[in-house]
Protein backbone atom coordinates (compact mmCIF):
# COMPACT_ATOMS: atom_id res chain seq x y z
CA UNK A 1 76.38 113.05 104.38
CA UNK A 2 72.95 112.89 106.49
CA UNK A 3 70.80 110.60 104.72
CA UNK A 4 68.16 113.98 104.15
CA UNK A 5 70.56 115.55 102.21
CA UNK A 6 70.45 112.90 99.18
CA UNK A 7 66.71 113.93 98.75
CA UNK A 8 66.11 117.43 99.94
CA UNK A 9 66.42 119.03 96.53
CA UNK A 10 64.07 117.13 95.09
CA UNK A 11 61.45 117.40 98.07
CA UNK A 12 62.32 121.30 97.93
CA UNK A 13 61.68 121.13 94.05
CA UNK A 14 58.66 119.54 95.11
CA UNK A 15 57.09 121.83 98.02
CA UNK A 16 57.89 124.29 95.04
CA UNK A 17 55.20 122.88 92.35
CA UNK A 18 53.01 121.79 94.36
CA UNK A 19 52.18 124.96 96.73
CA UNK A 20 52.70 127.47 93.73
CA UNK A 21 50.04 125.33 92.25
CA UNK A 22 47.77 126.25 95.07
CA UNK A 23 48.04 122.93 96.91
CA UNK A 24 47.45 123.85 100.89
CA UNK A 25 50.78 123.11 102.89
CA UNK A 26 49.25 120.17 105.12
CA UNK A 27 48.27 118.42 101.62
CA UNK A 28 51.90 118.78 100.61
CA UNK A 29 53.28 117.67 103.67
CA UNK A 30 51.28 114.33 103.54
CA UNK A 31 52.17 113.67 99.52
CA UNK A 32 56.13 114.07 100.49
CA UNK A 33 54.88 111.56 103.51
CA UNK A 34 53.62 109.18 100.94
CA UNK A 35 56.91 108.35 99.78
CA UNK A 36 59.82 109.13 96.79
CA UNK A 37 62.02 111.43 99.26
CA UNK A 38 63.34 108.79 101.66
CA UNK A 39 64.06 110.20 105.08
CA UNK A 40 62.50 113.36 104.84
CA UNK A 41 59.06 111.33 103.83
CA UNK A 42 59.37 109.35 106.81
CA UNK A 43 60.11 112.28 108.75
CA UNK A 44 57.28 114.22 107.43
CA UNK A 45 55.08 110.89 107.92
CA UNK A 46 56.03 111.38 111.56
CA UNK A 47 55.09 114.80 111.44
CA UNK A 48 51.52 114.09 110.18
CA UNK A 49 51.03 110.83 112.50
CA UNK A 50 51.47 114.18 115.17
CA UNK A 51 49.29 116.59 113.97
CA UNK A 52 46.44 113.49 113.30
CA UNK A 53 46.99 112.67 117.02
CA UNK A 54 45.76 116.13 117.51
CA UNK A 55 49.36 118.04 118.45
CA UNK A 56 49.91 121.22 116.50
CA UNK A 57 51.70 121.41 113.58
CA UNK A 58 54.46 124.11 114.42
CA UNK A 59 55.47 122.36 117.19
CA UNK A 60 55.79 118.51 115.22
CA UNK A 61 58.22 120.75 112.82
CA UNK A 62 59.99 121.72 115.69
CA UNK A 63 60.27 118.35 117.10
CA UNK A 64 61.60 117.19 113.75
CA UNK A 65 64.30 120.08 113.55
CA UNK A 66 66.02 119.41 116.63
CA UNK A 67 65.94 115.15 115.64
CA UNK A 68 67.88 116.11 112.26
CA UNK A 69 71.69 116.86 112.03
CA UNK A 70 71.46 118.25 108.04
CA UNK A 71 71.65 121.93 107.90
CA UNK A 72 69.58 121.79 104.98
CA UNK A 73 66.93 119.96 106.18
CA UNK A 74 66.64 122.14 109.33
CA UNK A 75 66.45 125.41 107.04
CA UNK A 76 63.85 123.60 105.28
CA UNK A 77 61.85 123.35 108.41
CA UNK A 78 62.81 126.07 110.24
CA UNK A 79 61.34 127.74 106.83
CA UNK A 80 57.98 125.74 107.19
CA UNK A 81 57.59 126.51 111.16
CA UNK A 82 58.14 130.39 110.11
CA UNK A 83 55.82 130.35 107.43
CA UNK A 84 53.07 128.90 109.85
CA UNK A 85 53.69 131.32 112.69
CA UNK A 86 53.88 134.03 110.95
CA UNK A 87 52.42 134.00 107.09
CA UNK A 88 55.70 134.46 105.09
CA UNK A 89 56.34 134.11 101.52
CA UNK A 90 56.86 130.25 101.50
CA UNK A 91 57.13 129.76 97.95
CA UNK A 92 59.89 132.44 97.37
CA UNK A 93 61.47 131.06 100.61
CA UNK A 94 61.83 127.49 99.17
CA UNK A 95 63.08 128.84 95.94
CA UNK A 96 65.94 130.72 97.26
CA UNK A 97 66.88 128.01 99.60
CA UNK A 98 66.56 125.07 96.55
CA UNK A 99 68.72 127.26 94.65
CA UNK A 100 71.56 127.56 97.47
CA UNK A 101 71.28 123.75 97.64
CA UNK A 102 71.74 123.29 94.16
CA UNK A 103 74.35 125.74 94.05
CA UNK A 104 76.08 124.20 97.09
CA UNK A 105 75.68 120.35 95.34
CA UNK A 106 77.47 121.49 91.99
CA UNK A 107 80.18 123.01 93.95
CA UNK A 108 80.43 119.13 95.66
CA UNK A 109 79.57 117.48 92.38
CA UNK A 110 82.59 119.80 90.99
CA UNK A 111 85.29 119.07 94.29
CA UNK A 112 84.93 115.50 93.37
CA UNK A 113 85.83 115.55 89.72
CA UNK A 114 88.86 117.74 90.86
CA UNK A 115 89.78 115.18 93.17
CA UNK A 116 89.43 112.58 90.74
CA UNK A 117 91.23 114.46 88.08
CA UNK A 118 94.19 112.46 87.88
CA UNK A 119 92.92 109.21 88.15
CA UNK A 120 92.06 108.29 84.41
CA UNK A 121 96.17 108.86 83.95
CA UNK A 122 97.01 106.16 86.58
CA UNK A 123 94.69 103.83 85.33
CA UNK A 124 95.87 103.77 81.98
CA UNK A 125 99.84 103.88 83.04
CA UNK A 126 99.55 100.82 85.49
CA UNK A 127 96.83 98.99 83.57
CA UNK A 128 98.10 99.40 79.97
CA UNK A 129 101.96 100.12 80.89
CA UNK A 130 101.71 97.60 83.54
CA UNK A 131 101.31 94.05 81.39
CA UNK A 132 103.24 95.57 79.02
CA UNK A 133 106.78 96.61 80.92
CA UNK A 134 106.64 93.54 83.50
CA UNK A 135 106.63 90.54 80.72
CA UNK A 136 109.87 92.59 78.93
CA UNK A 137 111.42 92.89 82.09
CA UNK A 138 111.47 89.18 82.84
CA UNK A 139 112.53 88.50 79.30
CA UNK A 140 115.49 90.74 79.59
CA UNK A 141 117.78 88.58 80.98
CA UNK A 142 117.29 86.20 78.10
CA UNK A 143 117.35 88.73 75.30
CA UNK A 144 121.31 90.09 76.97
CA UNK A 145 122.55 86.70 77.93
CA UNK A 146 125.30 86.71 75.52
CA UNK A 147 126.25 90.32 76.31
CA UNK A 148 129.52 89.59 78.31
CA UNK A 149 128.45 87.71 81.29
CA UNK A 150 127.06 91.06 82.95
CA UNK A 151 123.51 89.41 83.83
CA UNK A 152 123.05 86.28 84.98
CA UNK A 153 119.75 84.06 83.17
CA UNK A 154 117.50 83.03 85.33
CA UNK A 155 115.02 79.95 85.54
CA UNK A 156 112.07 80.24 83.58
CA UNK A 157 110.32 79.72 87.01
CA UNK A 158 111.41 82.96 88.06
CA UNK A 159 110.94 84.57 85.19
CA UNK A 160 107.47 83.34 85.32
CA UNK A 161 107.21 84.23 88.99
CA UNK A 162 107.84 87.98 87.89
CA UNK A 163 105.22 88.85 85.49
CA UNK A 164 102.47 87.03 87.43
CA UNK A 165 103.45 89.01 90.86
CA UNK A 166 103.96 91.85 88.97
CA UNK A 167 100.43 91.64 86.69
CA UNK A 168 99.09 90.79 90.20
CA UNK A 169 100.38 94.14 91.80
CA UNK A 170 99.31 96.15 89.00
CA UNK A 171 95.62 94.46 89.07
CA UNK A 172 96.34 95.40 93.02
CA UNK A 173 97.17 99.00 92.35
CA UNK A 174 94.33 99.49 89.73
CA UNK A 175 91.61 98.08 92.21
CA UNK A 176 93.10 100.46 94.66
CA UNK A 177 92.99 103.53 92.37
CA UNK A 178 89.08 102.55 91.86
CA UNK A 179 88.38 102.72 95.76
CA UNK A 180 89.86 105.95 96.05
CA UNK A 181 86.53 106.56 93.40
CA UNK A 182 84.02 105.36 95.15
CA UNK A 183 85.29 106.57 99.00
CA UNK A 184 84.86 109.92 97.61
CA UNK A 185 81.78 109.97 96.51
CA UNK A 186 80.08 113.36 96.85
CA UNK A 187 76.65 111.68 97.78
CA UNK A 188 74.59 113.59 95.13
């Protein structure tokens, strides 16, 4: 996930209040510069060092367009260029397009519980059935020693040697379940 993407809802949210409360759109582009919204306030920090140096504004959007790889982002300011050239609806604009992106982040937010869905269940059978199966397993030779010579006892050493590699594998196993957690994180 482009590092824009983490905070462009809350910039769009943003543009939102602060141009439907009349707020010109250079003033809003310099208090999303001032910081809160990571990337995109650096980028729009670039985009005002521009227009101070005396380039025009439309063109500073379009240089920051083509430096982004976040489709959001670049609706965002393809949606600011077009609302300087040619006087659209900006506020509506930025609605429909925070809505999509909210729309578009629940449908990731929801992917990643599905793909977590089953991992509660493994926790619980290798963390709980885990310590609890391994130690009976190495005492089972002991309990059926006397049942006809069918098993043969073991040292305590290996015994011993059993429940530790086997508490150690399940510790393994549970620390592997929790990476699969956070390598899928949606990024929301």
């Amino acid at each position: 996930m482009e590092a824009e993407e983490r905070d462009l809802l809350a910039a769009l949210r943003a543009f939102d209040v602060l141009l439907g409360a009349g707020v010109g759109l250079e003033s809003v582009l310099i208090n999303i510069a001032r910081g809160g919204y990571g990337a995109i306030s650096r980028d729009m920090e670039k985009i005002m060092d521009g227009v101070r140096s005396g380039k025009r504004i439309e063109d500073e959007l379009t240089k920051a367009t083509s430096r982004t790889k976040s489709t959001g982002y670049k609706r965002l300011l393809t949606t600011l260029k077009t609302n300087v050239t040619s006087n659209t609806d900006l506020i509506s604009d930025l609605r429909r397009q925070a809505d999509r992106e909210e729309e578009e982040r629940t449908d990731r937010i929801m992917k990643y519980i599905e793909a977590l869905e089953g991992m509660p269940t493994a926790l619980l059978t290798v963390g709980m059935l885990g310590p609890i199966v391994l130690p009976l397993m190495a005492v089972a030779p002991y309990l059926f020693a006397g049942a006809s010579g069918l098993i043969d006892v073991p040292g305590p050493g290996v015994a011993r040697m059993a429940t530790f590699g086997g508490l150690a594998f399940c510790v393994f196993a549970m620390g592997l379940i929790g990476l699969k957690a956070h390598t899928r994180d949606p990024g929301v």
